[in-house]
PDB file of N, CA and C in Angstrom:
ATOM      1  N   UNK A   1     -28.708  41.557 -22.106  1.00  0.00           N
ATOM      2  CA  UNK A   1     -28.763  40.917 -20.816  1.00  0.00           C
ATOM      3  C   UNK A   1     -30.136  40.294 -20.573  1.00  0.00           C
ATOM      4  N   UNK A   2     -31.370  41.141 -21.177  1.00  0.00           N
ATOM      5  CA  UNK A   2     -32.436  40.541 -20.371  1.00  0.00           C
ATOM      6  C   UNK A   2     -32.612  39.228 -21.414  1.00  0.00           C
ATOM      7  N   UNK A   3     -32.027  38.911 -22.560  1.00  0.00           N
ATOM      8  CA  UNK A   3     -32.024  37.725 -23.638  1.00  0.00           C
ATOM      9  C   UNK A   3     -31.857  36.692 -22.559  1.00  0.00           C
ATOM     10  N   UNK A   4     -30.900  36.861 -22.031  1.00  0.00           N
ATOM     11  CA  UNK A   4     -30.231  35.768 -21.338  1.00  0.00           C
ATOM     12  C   UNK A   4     -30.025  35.662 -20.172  1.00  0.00           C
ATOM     13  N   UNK A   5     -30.721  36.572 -19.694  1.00  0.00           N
ATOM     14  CA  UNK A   5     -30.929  36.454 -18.311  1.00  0.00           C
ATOM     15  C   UNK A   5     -31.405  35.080 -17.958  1.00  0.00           C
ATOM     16  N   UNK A   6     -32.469  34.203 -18.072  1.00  0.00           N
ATOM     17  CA  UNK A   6     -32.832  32.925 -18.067  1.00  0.00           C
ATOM     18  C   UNK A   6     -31.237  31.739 -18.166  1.00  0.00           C
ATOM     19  N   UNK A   7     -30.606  31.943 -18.363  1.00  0.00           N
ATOM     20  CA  UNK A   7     -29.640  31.520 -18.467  1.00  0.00           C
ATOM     21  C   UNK A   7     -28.659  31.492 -17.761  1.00  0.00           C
ATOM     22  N   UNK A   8     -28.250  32.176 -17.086  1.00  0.00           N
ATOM     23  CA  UNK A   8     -27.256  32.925 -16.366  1.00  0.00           C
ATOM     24  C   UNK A   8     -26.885  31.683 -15.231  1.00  0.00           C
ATOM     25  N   UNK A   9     -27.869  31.325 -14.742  1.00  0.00           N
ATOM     26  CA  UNK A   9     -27.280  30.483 -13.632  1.00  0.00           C
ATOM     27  C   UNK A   9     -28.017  28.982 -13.497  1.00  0.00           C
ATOM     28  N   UNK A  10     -27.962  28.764 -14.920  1.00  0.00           N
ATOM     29  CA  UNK A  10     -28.433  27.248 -15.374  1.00  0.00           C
ATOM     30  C   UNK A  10     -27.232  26.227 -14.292  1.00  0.00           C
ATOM     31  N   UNK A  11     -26.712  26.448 -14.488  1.00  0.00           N
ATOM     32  CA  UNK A  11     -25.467  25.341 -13.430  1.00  0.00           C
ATOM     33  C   UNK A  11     -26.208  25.568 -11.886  1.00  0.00           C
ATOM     34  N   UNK A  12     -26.798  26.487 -11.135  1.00  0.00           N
ATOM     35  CA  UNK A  12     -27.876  26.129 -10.107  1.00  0.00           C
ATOM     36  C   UNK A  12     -29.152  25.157 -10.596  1.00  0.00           C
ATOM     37  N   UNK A  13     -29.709  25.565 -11.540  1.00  0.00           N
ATOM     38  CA  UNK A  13     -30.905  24.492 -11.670  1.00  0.00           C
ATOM     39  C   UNK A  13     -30.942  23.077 -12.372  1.00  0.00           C
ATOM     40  N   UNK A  14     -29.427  23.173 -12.367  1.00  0.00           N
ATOM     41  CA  UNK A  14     -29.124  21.704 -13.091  1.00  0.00           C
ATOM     42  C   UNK A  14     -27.376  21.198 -12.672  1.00  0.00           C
ATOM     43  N   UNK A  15     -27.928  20.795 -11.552  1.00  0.00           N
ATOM     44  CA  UNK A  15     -26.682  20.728 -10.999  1.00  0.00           C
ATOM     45  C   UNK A  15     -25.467  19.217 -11.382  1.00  0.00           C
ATOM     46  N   UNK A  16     -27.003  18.201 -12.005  1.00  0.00           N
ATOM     47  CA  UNK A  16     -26.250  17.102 -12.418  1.00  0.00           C
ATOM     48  C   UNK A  16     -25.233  17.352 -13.720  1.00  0.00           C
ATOM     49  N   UNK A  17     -25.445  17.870 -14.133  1.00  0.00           N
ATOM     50  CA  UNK A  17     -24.586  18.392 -15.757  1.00  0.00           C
ATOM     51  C   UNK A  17     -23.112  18.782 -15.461  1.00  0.00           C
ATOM     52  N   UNK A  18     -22.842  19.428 -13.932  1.00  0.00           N
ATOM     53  CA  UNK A  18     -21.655  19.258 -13.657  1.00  0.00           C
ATOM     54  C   UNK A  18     -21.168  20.820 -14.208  1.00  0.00           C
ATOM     55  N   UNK A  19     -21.991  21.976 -14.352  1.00  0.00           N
ATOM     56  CA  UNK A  19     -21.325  23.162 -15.300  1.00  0.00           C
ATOM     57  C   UNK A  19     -20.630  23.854 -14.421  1.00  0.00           C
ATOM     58  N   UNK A  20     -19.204  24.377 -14.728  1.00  0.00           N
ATOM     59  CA  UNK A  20     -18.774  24.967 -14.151  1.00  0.00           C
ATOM     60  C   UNK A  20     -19.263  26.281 -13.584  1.00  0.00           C
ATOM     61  N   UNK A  21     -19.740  27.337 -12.358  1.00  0.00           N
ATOM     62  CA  UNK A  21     -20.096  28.563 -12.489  1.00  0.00           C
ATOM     63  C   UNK A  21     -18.924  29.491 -12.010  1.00  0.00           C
ATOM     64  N   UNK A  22     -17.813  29.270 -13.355  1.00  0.00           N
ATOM     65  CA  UNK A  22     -16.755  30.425 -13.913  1.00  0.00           C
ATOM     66  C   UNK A  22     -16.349  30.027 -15.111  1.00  0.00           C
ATOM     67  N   UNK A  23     -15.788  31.293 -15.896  1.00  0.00           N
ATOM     68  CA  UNK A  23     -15.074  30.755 -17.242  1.00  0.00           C
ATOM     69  C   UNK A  23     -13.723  30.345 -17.250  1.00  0.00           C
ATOM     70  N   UNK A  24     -13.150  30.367 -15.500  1.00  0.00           N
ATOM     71  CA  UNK A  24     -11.675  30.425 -15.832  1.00  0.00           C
ATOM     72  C   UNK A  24     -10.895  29.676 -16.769  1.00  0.00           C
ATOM     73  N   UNK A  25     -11.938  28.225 -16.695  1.00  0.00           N
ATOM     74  CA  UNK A  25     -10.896  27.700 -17.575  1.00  0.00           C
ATOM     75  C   UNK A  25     -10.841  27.627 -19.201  1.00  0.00           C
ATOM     76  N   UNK A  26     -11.532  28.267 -19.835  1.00  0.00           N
ATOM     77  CA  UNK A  26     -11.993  29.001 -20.847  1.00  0.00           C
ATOM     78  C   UNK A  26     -10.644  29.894 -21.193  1.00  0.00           C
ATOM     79  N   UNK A  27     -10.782  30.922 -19.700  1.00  0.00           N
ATOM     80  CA  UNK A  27      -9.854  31.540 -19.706  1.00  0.00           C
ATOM     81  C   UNK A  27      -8.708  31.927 -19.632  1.00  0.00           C
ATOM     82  N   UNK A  28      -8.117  30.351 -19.009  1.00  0.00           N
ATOM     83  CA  UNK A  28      -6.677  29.812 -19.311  1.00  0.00           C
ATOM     84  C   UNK A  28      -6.295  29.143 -20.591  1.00  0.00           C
ATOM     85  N   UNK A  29      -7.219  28.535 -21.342  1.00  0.00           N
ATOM     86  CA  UNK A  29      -7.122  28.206 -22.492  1.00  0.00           C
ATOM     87  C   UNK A  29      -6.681  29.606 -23.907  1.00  0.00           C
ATOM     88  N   UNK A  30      -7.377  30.529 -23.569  1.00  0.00           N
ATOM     89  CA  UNK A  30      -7.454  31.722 -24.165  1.00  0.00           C
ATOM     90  C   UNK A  30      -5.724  32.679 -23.914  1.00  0.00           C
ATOM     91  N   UNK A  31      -5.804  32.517 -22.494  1.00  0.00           N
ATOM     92  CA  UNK A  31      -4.260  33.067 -22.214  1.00  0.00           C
ATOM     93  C   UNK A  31      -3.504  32.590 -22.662  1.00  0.00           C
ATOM     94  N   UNK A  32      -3.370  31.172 -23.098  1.00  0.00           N
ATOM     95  CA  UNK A  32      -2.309  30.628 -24.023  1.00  0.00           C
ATOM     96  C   UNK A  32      -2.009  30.917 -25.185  1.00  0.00           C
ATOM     97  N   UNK A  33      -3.007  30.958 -25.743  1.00  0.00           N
ATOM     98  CA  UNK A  33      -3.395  31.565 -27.262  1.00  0.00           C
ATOM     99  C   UNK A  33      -2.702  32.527 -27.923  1.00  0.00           C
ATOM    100  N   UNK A  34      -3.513  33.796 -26.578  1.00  0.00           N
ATOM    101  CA  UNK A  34      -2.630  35.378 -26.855  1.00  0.00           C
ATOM    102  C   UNK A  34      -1.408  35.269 -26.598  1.00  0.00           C
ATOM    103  N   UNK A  35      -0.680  34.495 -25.756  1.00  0.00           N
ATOM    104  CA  UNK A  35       0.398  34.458 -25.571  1.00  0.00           C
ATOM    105  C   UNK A  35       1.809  34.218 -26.489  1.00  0.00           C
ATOM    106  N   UNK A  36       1.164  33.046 -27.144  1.00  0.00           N
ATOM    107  CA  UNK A  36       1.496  32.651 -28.638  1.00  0.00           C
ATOM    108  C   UNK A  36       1.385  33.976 -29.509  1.00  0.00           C
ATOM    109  N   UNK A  37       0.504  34.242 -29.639  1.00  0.00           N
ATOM    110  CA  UNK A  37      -0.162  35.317 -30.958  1.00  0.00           C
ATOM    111  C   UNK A  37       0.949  36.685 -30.732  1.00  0.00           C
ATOM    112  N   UNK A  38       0.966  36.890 -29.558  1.00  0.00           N
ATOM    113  CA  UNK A  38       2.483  37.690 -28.767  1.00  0.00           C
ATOM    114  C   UNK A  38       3.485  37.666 -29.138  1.00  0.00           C
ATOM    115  N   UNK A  39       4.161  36.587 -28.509  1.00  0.00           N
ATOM    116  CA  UNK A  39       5.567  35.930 -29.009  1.00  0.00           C
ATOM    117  C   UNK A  39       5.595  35.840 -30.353  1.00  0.00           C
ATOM    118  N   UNK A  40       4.864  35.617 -31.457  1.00  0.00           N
ATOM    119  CA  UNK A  40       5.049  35.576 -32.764  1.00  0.00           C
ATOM    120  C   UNK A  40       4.002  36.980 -33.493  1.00  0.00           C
ATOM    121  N   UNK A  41       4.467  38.166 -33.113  1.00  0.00           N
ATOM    122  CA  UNK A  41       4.165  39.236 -33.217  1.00  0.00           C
ATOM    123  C   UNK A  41       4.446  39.774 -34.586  1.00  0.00           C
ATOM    124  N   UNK A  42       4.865  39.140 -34.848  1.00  0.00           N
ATOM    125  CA  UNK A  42       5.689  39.650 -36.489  1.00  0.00           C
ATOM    126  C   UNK A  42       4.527  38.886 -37.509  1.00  0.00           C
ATOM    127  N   UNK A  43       3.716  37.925 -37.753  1.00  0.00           N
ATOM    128  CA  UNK A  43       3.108  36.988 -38.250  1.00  0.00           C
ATOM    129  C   UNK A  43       2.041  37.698 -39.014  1.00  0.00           C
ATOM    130  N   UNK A  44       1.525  37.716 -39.981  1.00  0.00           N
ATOM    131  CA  UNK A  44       0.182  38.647 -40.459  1.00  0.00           C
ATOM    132  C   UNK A  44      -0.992  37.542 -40.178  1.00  0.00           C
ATOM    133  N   UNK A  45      -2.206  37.871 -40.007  1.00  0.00           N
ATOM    134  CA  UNK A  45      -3.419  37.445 -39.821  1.00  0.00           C
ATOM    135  C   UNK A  45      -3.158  36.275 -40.586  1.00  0.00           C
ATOM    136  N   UNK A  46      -3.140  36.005 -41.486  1.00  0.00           N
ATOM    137  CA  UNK A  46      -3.637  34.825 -42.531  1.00  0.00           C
ATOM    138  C   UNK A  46      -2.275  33.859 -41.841  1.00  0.00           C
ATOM    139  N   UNK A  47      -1.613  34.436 -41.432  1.00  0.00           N
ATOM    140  CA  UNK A  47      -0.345  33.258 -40.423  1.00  0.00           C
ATOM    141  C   UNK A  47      -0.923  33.142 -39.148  1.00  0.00           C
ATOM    142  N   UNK A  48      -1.734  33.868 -38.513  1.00  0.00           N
ATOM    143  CA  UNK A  48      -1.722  33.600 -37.242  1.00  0.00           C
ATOM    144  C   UNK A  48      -2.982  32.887 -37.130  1.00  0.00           C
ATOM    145  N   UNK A  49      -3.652  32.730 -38.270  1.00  0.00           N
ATOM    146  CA  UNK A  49      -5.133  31.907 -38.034  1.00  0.00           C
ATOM    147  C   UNK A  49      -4.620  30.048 -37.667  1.00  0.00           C
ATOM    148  N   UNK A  50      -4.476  30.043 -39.140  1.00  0.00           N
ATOM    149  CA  UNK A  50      -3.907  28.628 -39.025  1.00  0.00           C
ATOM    150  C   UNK A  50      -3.560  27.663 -37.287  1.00  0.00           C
ATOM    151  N   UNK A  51      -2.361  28.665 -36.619  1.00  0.00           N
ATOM    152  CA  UNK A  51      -1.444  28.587 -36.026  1.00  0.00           C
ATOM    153  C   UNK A  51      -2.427  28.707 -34.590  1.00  0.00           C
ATOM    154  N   UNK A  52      -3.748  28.983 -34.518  1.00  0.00           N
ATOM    155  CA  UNK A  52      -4.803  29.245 -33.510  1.00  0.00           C
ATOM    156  C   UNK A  52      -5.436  27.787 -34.014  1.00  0.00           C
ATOM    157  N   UNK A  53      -5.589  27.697 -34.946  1.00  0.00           N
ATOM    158  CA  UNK A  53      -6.433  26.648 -35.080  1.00  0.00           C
ATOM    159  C   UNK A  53      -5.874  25.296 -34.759  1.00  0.00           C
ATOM    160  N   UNK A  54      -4.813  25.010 -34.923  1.00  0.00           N
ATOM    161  CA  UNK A  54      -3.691  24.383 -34.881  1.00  0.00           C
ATOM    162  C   UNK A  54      -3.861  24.000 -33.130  1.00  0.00           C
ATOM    163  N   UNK A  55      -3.418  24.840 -32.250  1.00  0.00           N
ATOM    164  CA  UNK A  55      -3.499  24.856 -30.780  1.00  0.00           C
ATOM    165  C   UNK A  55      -5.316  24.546 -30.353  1.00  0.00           C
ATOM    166  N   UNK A  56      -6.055  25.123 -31.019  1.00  0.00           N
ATOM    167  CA  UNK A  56      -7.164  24.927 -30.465  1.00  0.00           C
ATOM    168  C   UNK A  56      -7.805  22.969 -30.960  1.00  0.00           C
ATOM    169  N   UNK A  57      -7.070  22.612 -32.264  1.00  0.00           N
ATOM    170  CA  UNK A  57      -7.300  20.999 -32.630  1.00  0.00           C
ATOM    171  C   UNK A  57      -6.521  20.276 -31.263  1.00  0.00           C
ATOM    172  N   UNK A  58      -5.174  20.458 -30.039  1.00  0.00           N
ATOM    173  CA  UNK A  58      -4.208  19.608 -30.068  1.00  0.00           C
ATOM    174  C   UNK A  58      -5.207  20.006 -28.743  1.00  0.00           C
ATOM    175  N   UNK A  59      -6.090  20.652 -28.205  1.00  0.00           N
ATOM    176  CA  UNK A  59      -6.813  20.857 -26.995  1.00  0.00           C
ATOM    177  C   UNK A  59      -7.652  19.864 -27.017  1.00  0.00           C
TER     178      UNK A  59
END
């Protein structure tokens, strides 16, 4: 924490950059993901990489 403490609330001291201060949408991107990775529960690692990478190129 104290690494990056300096950091933390860069989107106050630079407000032109436009940074969001939340990850939600990070975190809707991510919920999709697992969601997938879920539904195709049966898949072994070396199937489910691809198939992440795949969704994360069409973003």
């Amino acid at each position: 924490m104290k690494r990056n403490l300096p950091y933390l609330f860069t989107y106050l001291r630079h407000p032109e950059l436009n940074i969001p201060n939340t990850s939600n949408s990070l975190e809707g991107i991510f919920t999709h993901i697992k969601k997938n990775i879920r539904l195709h529960g049966g898949l072994r690692i070396d199937q489910k990489l691809p198939m992440i990478e795949e969704f994360l190129r069409a973003k």
